[in-house]
Protein backbone atom coordinates (compact mmCIF):
# COMPACT_ATOMS: atom_id res chain seq x y z
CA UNK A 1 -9.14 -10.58 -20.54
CA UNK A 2 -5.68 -9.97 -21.49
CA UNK A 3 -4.16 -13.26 -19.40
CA UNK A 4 -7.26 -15.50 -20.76
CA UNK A 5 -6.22 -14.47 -24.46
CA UNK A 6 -2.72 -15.19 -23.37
CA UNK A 7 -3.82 -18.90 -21.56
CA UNK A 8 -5.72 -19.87 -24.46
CA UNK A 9 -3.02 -19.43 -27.41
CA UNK A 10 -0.06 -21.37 -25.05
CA UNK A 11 -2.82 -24.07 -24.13
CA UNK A 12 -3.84 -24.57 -27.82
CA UNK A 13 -0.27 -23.90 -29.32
CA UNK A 14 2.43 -26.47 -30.57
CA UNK A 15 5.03 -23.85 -29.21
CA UNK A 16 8.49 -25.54 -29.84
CA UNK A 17 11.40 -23.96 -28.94
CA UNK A 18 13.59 -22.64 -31.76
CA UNK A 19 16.00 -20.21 -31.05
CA UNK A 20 18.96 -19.63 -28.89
CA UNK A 21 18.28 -17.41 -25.92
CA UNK A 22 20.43 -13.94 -27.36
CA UNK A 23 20.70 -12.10 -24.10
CA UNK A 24 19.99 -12.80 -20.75
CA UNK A 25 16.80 -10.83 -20.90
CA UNK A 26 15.26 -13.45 -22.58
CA UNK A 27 13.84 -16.29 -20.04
CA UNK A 28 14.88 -19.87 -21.28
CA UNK A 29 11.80 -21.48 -19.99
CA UNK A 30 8.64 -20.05 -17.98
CA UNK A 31 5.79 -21.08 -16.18
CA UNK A 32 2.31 -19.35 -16.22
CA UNK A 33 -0.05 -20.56 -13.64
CA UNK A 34 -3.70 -18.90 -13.12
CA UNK A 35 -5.69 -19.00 -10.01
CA UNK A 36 -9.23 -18.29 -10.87
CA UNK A 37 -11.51 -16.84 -8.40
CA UNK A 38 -14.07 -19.61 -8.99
CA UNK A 39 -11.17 -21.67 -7.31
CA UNK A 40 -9.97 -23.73 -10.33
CA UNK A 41 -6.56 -23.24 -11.48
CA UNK A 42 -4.19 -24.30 -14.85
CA UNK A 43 -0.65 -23.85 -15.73
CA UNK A 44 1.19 -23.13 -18.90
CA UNK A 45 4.57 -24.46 -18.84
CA UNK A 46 6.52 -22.85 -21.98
CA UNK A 47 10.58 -23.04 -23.09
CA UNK A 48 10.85 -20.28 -25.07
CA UNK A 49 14.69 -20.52 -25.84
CA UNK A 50 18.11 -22.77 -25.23
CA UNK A 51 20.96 -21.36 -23.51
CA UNK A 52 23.94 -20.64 -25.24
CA UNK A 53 26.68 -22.69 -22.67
CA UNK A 54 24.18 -24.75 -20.23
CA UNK A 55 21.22 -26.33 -20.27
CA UNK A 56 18.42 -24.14 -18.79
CA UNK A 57 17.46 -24.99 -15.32
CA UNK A 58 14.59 -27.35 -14.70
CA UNK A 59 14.78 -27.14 -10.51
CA UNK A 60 12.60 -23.88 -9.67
CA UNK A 61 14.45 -23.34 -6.53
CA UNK A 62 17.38 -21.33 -7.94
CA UNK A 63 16.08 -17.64 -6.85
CA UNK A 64 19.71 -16.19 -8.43
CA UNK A 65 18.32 -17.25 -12.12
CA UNK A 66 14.36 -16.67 -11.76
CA UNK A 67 11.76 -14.04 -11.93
CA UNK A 68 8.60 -14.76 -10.10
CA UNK A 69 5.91 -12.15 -10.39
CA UNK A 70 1.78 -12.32 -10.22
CA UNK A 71 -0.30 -9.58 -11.82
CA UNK A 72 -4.30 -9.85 -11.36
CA UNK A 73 -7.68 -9.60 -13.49
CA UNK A 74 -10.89 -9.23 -12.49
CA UNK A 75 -11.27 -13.40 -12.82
CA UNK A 76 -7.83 -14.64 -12.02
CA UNK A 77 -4.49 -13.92 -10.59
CA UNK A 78 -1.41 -15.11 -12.60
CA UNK A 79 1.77 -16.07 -10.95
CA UNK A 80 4.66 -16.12 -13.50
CA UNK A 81 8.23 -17.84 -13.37
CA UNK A 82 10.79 -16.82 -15.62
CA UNK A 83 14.11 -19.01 -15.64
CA UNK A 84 16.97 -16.82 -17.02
CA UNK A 85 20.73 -18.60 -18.28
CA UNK A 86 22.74 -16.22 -16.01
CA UNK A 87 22.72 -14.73 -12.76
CA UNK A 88 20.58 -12.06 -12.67
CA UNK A 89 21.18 -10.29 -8.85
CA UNK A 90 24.93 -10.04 -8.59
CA UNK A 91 26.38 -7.41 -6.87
CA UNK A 92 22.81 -5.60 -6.77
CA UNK A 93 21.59 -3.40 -3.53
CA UNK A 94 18.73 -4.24 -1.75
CA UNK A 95 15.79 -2.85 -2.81
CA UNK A 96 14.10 -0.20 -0.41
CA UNK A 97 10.17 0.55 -0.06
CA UNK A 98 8.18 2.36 -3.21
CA UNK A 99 11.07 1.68 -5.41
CA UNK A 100 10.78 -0.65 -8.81
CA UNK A 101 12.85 -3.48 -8.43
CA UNK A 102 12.11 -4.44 -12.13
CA UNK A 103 10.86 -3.94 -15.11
CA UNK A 104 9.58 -6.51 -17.91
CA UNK A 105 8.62 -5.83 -21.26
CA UNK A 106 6.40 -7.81 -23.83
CA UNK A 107 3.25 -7.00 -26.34
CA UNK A 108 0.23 -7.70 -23.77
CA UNK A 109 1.95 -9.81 -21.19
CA UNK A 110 5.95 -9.87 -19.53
CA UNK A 111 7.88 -11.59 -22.03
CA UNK A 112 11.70 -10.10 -21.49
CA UNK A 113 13.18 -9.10 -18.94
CA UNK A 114 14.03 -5.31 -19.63
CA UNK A 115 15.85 -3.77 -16.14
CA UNK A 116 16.55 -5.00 -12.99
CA UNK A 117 17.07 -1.87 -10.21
CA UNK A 118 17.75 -3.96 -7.16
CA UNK A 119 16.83 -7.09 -5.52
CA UNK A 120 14.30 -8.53 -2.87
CA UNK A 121 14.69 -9.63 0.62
CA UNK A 122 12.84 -12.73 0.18
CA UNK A 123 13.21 -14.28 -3.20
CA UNK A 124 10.78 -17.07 -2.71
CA UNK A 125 8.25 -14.34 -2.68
CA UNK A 126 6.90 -13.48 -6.34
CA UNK A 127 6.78 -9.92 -6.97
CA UNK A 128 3.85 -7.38 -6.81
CA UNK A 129 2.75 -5.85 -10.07
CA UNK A 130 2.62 -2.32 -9.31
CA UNK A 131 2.08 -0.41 -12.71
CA UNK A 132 2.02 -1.10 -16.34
CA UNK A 133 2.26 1.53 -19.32
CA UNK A 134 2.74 1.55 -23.45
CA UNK A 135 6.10 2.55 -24.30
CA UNK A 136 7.01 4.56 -27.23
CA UNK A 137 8.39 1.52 -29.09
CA UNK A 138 4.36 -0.20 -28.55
CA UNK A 139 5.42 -2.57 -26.75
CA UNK A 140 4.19 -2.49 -22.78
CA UNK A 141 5.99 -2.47 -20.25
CA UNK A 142 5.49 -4.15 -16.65
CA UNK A 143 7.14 -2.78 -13.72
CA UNK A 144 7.05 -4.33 -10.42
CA UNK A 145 7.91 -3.72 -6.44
CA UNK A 146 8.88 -6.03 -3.79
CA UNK A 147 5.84 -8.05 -1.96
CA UNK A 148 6.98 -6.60 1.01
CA UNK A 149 6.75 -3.45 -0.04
CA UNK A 150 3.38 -3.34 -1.23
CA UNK A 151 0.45 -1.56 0.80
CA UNK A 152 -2.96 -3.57 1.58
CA UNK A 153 -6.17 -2.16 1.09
CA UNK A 154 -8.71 -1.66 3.67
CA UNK A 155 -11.45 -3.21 2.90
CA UNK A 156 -14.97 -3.11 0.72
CA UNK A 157 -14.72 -0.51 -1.53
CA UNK A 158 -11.21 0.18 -1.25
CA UNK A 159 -9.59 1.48 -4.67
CA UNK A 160 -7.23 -1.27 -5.18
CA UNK A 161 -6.45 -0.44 -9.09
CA UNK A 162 -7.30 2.76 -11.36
CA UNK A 163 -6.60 2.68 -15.75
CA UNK A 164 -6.69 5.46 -17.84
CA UNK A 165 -4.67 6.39 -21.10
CA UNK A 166 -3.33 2.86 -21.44
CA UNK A 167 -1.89 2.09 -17.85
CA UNK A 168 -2.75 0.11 -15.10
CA UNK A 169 -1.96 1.23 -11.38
CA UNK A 170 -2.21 -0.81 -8.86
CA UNK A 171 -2.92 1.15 -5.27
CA UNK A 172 -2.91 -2.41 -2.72
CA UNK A 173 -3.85 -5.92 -2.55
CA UNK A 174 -7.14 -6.58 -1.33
CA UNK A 175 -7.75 -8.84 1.33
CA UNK A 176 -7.96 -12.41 0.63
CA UNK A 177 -11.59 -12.67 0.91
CA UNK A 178 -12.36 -9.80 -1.54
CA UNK A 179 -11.49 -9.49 -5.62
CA UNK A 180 -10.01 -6.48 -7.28
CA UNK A 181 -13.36 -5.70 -9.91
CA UNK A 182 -13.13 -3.06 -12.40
CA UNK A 183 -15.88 -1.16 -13.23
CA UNK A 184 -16.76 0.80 -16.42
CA UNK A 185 -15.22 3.82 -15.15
CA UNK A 186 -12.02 2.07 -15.29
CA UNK A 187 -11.48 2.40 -11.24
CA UNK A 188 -10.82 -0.91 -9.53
CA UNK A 189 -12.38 -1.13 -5.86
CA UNK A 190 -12.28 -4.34 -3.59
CA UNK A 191 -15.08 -6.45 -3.46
């Protein structure tokens, strides 16, 4: 519900950048493409700032200055790409499995980069949203793992996502032929 609010206002908006990016938590341009289980997709191209001593890159193939990360509903999946001004992985360790490689921030979707922990093995590969919480400062915060770190569920049924007191958990990725669906009890099986 959340990413269709978020689709709709960038799709109907006359967004025009104004502002100089600040730090380099703020992305200079992003990319929000949905893949809806019905099997029609739509992107969202948006440059949300100018850099302060380049122009912000246009080629997505620079994996030193991007974020990619997808996050799911129960009628799409979302991947994201977030070009940054600066490097954002020098001198950073690997990451290794269960831990967060990084954390964005933003009021119902990732809008700023917040930390960065480590970095992936494959770049090219968009991260796996693995948990989202409010902070105390309302805004909510996004915090994902490497997609080879992530575990798969089994099959029908599985528990693939569970919500309570304002955060998301995501367990594993159902396979490709099933959907993560919530139900009213706010527990999110594969089906």
């Amino acid at each position: 519900m959340i990413l269709a609010i978020f689709l709709l206002v960038v799709l109907t908006s006359d967004y025009v950048q104004s502002t100089t990016c600040h730090t380099n938590k703020e992305p200079c341009r992003s990319v929000f493409t949905y893949v809806y289980y019905n099997g029609t997709s739509e992107s969202a191209p948006l440059d949300s700032c100018s850099c302060q001593s380049r122009q912000c890159h246009t080629a997505w193939r620079r994996p030193n200055y991007m974020i990619r990360v997808r996050m799911f509903s129960d009628v799409s999946y979302m991947t994201a790409n977030f070009m940054f001004c600066e490097r954002l992985y020098s001198n950073l360790p690997t990451c290794q499995q269960g831990s967060i490689g990084l954390v964005m921030k933003g009021t119902f979707y990732p809008e700023q980069l917040h930390s960065i922990a480590c970095k992936c093995p494959d770049s090219s590969t968009p991260l796996f949203y693995k948990r989202s919480y409010h902070g105390d400062d309302h805004m909510q915060y996004f915090e994902y793992i490497c997609d080879s770190h992530k575990a798969f569920c089994t099959g029908v049924d599985s528990q693939c996502v569970s919500t309570s007191n304002g955060e998301n958990r995501y367990h594993c990725e159902c396979p490709s032929d099933l959907t993560c669906k919530v139900d009213p009890d706010r527990i999110g099986r594969c089906q």
